[in-house]
N, C-alpha and C. Protein backbone atom coordinates (compact mmCIF):
# COMPACT_ATOMS: atom_id res chain seq x y z
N UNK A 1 235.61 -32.02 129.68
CA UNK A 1 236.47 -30.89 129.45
C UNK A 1 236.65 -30.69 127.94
N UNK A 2 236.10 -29.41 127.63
CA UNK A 2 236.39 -29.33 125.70
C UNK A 2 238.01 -29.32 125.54
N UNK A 3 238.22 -29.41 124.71
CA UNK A 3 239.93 -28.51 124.01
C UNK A 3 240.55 -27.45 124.57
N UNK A 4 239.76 -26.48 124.18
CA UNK A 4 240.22 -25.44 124.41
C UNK A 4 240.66 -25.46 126.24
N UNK A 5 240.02 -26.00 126.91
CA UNK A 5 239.73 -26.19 128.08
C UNK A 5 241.38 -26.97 128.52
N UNK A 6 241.49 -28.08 127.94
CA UNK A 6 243.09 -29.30 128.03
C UNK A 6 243.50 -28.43 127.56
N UNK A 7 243.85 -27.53 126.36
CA UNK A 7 244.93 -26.69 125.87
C UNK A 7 245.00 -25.80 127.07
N UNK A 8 244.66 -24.95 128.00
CA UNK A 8 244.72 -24.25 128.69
C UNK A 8 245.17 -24.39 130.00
N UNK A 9 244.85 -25.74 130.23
CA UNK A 9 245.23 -26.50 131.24
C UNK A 9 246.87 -26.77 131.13
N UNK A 10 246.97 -27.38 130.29
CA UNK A 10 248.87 -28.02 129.68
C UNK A 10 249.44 -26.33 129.55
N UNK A 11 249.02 -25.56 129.01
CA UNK A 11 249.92 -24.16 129.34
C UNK A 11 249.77 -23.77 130.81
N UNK A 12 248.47 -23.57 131.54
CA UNK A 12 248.92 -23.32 132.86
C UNK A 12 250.21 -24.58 133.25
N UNK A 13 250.11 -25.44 133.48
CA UNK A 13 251.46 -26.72 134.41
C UNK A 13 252.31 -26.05 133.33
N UNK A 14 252.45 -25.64 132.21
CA UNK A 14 253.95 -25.96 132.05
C UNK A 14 254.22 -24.27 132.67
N UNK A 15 253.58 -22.97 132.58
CA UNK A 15 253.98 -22.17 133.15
C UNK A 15 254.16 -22.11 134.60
N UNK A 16 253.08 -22.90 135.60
CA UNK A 16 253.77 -22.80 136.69
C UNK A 16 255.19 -23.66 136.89
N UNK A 17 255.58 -24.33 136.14
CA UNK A 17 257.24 -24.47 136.78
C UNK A 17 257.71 -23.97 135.90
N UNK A 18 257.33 -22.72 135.49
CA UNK A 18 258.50 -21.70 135.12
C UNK A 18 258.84 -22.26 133.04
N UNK A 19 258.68 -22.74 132.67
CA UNK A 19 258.55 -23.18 131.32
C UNK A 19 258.10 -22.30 130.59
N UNK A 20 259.09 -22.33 129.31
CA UNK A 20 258.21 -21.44 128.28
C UNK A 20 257.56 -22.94 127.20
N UNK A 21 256.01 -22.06 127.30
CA UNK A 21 255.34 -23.10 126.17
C UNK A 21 255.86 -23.04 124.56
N UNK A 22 256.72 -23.87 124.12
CA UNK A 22 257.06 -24.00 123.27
C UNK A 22 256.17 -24.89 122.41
N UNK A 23 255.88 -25.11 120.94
CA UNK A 23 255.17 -26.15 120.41
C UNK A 23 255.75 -27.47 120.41
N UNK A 24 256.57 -27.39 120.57
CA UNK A 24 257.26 -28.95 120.58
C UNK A 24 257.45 -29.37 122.07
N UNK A 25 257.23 -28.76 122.87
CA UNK A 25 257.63 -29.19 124.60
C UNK A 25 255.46 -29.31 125.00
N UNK A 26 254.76 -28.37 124.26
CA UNK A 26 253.38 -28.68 124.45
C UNK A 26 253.03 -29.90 123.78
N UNK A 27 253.32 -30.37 122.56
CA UNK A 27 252.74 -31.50 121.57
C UNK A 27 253.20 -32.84 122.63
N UNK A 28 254.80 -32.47 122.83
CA UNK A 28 255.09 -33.75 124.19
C UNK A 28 254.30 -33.91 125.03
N UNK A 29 254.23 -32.68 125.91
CA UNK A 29 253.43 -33.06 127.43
C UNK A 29 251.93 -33.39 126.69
N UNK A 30 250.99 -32.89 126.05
CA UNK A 30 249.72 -33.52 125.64
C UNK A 30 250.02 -34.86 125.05
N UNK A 31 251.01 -35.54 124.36
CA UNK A 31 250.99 -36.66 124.06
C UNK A 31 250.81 -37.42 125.45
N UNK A 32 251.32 -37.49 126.17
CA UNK A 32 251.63 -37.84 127.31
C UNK A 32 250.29 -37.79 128.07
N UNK A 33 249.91 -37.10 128.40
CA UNK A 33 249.07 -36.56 129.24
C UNK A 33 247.45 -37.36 128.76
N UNK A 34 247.18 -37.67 127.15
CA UNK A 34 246.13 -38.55 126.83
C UNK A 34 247.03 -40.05 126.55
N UNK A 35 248.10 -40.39 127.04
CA UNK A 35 248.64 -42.39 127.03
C UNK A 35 247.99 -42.75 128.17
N UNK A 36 248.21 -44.18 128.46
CA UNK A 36 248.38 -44.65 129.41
C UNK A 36 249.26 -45.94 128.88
N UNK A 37 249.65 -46.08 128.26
CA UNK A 37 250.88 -47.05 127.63
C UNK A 37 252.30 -46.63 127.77
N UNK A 38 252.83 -45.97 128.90
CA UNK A 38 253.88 -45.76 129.00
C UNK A 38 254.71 -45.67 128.00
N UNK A 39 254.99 -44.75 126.56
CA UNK A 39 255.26 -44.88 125.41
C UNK A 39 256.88 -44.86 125.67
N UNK A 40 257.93 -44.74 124.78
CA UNK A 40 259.43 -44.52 124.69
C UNK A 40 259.67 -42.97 124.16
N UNK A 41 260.21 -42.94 124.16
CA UNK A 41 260.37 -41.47 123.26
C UNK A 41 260.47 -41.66 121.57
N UNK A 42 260.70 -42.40 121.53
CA UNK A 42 260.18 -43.18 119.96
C UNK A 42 258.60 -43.11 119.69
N UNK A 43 257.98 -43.56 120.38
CA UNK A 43 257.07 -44.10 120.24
C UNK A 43 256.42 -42.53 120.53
N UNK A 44 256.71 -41.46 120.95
CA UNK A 44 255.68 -40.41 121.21
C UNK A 44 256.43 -39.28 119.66
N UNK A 45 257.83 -39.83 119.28
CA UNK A 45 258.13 -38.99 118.12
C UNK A 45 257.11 -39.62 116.92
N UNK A 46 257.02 -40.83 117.26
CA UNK A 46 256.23 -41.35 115.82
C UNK A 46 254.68 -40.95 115.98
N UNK A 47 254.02 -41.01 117.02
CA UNK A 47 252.65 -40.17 117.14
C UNK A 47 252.91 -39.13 116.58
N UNK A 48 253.71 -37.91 117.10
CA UNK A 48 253.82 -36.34 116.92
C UNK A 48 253.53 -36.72 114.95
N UNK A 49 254.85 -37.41 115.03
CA UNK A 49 255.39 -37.11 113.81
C UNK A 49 253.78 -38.01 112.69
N UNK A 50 252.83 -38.68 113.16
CA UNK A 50 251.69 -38.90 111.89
C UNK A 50 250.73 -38.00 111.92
N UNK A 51 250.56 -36.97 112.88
CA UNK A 51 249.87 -35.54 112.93
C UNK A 51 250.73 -34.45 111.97
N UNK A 52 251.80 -34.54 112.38
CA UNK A 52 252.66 -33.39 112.29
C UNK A 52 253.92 -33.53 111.41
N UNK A 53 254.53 -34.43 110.44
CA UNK A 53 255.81 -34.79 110.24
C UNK A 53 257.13 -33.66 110.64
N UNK A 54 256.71 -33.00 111.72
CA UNK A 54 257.99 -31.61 111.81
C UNK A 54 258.64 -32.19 113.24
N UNK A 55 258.62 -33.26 114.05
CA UNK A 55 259.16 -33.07 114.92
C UNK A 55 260.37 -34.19 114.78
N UNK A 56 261.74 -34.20 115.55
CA UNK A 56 263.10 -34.69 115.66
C UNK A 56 263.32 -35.43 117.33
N UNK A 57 263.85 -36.46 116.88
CA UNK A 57 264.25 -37.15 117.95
C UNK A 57 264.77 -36.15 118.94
N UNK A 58 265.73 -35.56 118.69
CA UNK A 58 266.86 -34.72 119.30
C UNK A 58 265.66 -33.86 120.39
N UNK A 59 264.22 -32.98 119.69
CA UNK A 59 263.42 -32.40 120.47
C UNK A 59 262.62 -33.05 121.63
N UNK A 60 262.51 -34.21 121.17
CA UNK A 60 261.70 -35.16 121.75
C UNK A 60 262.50 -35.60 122.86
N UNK A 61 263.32 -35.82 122.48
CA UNK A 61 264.14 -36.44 124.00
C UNK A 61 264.40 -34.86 125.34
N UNK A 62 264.52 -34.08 124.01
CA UNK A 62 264.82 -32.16 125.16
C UNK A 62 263.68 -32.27 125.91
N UNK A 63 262.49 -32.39 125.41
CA UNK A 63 261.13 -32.06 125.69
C UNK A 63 261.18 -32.77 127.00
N UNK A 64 260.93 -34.36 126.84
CA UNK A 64 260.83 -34.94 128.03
C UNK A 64 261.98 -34.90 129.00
N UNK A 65 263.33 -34.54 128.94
CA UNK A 65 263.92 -34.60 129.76
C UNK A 65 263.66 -33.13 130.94
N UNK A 66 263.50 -32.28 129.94
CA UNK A 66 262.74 -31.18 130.56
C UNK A 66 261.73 -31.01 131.09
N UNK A 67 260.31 -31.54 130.77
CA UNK A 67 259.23 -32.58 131.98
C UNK A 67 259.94 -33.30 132.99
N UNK A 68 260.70 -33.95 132.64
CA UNK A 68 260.95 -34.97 134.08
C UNK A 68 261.73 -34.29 135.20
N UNK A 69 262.54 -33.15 134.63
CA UNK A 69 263.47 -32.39 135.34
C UNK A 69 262.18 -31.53 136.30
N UNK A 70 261.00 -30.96 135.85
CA UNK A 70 260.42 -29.96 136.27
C UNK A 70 259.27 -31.17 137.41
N UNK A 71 259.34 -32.45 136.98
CA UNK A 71 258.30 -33.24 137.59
C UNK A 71 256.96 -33.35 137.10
N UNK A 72 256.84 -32.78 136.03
CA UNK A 72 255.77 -32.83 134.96
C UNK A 72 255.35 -34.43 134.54
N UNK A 73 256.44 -35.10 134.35
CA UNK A 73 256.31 -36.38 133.88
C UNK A 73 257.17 -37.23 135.02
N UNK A 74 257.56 -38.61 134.53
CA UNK A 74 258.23 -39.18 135.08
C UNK A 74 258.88 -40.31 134.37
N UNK A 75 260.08 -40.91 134.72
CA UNK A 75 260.91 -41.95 133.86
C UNK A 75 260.50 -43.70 134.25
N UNK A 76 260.01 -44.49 133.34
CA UNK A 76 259.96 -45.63 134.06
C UNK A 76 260.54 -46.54 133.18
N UNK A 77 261.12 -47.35 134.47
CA UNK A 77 262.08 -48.32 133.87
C UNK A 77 261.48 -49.75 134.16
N UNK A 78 260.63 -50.14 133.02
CA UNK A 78 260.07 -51.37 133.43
C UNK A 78 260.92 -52.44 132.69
N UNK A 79 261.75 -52.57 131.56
CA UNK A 79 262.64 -53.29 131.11
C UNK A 79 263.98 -52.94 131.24
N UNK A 80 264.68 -53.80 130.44
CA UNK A 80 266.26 -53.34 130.60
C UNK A 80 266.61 -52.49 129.36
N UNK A 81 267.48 -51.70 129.76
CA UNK A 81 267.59 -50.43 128.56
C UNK A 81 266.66 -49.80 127.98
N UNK A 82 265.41 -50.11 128.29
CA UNK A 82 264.28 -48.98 127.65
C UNK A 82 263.83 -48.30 128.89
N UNK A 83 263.55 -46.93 128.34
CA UNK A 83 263.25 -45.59 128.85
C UNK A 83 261.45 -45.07 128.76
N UNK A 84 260.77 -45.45 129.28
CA UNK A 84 259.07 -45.08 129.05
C UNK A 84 258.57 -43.92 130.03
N UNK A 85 257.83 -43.07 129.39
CA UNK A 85 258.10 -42.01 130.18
C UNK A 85 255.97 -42.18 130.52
N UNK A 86 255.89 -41.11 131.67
CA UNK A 86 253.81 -41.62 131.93
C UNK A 86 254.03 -40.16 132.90
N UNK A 87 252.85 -39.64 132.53
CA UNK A 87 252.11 -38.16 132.76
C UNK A 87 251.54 -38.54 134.58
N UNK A 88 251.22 -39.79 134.89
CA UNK A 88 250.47 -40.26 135.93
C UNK A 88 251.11 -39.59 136.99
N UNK A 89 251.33 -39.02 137.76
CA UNK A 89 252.42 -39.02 138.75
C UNK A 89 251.76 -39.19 140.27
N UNK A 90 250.46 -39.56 139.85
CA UNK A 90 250.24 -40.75 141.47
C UNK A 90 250.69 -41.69 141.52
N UNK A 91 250.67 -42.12 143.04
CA UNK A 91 251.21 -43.35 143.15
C UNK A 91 251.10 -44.32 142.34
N UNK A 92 251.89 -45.20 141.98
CA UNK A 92 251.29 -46.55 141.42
C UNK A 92 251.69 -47.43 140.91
N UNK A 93 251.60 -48.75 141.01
CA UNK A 93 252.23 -49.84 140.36
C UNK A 93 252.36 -50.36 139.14
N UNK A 94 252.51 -51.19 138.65
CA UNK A 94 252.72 -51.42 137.04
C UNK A 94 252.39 -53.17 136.73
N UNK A 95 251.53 -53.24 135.68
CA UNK A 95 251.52 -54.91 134.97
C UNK A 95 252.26 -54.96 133.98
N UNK A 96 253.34 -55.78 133.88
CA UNK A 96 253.39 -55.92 132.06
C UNK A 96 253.71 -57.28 131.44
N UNK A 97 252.43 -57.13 130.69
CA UNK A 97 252.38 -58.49 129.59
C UNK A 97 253.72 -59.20 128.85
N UNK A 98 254.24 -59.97 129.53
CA UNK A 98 255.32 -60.42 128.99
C UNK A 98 255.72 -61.14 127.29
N UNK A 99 253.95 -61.61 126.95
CA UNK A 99 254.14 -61.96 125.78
C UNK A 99 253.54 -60.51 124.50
N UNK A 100 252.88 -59.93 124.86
CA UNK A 100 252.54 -58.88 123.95
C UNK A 100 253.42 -57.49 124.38
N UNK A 101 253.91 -57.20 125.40
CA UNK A 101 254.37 -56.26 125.88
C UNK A 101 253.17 -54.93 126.12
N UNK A 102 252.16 -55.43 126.37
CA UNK A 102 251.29 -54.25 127.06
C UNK A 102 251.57 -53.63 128.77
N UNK A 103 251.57 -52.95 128.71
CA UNK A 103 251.55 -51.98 130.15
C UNK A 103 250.61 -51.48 130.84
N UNK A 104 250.11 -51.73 132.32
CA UNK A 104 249.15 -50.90 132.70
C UNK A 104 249.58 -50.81 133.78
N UNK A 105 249.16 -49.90 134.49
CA UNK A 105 248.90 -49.23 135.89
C UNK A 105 248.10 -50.12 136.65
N UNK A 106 248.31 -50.24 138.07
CA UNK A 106 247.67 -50.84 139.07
C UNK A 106 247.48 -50.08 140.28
N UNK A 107 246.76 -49.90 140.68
CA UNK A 107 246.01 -48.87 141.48
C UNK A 107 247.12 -49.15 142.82
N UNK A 108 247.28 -48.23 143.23
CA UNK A 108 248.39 -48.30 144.30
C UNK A 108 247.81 -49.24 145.88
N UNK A 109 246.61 -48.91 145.76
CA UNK A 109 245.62 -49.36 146.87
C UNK A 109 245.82 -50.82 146.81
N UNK A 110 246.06 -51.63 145.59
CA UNK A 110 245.73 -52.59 145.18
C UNK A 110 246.78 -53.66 145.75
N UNK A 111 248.04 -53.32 146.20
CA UNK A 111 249.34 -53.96 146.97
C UNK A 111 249.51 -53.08 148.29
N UNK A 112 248.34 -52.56 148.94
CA UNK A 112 248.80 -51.50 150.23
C UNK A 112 248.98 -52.55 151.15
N UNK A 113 248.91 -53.74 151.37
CA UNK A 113 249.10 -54.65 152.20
C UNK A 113 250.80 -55.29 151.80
N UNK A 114 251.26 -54.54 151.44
CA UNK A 114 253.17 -55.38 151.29
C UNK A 114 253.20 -54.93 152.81
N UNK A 115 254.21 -55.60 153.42
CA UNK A 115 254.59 -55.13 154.72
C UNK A 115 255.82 -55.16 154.54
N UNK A 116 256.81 -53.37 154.38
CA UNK A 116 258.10 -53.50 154.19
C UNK A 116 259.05 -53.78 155.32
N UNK A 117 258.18 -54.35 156.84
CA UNK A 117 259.01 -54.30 157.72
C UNK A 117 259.88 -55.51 158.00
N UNK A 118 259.74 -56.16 156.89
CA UNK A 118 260.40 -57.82 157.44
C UNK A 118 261.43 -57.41 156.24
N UNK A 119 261.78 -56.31 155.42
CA UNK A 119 262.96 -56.31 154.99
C UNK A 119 264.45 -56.17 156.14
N UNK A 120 265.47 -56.35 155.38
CA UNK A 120 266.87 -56.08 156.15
C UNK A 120 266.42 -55.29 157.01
N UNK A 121 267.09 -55.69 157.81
CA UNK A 121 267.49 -54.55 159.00
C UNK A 121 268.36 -53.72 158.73
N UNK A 122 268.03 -52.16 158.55
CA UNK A 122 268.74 -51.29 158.47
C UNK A 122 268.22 -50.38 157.47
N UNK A 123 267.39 -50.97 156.64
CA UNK A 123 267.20 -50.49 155.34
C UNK A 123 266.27 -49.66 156.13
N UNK A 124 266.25 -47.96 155.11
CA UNK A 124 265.50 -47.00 155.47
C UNK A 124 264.48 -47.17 153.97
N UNK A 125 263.67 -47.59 153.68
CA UNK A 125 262.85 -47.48 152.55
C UNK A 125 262.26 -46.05 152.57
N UNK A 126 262.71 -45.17 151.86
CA UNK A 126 261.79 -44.27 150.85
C UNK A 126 260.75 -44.11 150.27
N UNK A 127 261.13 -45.32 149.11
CA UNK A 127 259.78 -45.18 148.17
C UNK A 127 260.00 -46.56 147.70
N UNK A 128 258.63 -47.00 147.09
CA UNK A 128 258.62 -47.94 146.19
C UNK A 128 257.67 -48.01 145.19
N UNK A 129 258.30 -49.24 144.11
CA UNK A 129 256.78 -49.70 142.87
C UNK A 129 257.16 -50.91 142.64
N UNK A 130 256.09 -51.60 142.39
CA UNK A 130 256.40 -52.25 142.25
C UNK A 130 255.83 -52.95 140.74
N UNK A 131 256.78 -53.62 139.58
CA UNK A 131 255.97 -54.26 138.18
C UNK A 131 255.87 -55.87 137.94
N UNK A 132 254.72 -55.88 138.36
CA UNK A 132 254.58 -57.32 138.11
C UNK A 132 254.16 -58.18 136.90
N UNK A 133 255.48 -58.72 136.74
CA UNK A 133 255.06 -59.70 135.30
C UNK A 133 254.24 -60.73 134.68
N UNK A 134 253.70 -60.64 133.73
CA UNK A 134 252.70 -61.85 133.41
C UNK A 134 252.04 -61.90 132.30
N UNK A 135 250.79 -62.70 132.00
CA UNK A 135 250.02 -62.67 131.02
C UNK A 135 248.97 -61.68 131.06
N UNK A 136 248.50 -61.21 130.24
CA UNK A 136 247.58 -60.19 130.18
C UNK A 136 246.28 -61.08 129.63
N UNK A 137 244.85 -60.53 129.76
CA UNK A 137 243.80 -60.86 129.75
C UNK A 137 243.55 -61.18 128.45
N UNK A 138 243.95 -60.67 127.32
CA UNK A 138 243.95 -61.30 125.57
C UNK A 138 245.35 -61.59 125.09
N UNK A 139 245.84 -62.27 125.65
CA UNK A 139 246.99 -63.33 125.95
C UNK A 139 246.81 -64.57 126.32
């Protein structure tokens, strides 16, 4: 897919849920959309910001809260008090390297054998993910 092609693409999704493409709500969702490191919102102001030095925390946090509101993105909470946001919105599980702090995705297929039926009785399960902790392969 050329450029022009991903640029065209990220304005169609953000217009079908109704979004106006703004430059600072597009620079978000394309940051996003080429991670797979589940970044913070820090971590996607400091990208913007070594292309671009024009963008503000304050936008950055509008931007994504406004993706996650529309379902564009999604919020993951793989530690305590940090906020990582991932474009992925298939199913799917999570690794993370406890001594380097790397993140990856695990194919959802890859735990389809949990069997949630020997939980409590009563419990109506919804949904789940599950992040499993550990060493990573250059660790």
């Amino acid at each position: 897919m050329t450029m022009q092609q991903q640029r065209e693409e990220i304005i169609r999704a953000l217009k079908a849920k109704g979004l106006r493409v703004t430059p600072q709500r597009f620079a978000v969702y394309a940051n996003l959309l080429h991670r797979c490191d589940h970044p913070t919102a820090e971590d996607i102001l400091q990208d913007l910001n070594r292309v671009a030095p024009t963008s503000s925390q304050a936008t950055v946090y509008s931007s994504l809260q406004t993706l996650r509101q529309v379902n564009l993105v999604r919020e993951v909470l793989l530690e305590e008090g940090v906020r990582r946001y991932d474009a992925n919105l298939k199913p799917h599980h999570h690794f993370r390297c406890q001594y380097c702090g790397t993140i990856a995705d695990i194919a959802w297929q890859a735990l389809a054998h949990l069997d949630l039926k020997n939980l409590k009785s009563g419990w109506q399960i919804q949904d789940y993910e599950v992040t499993i902790h550990g060493r990573c392969d250059r660790c």
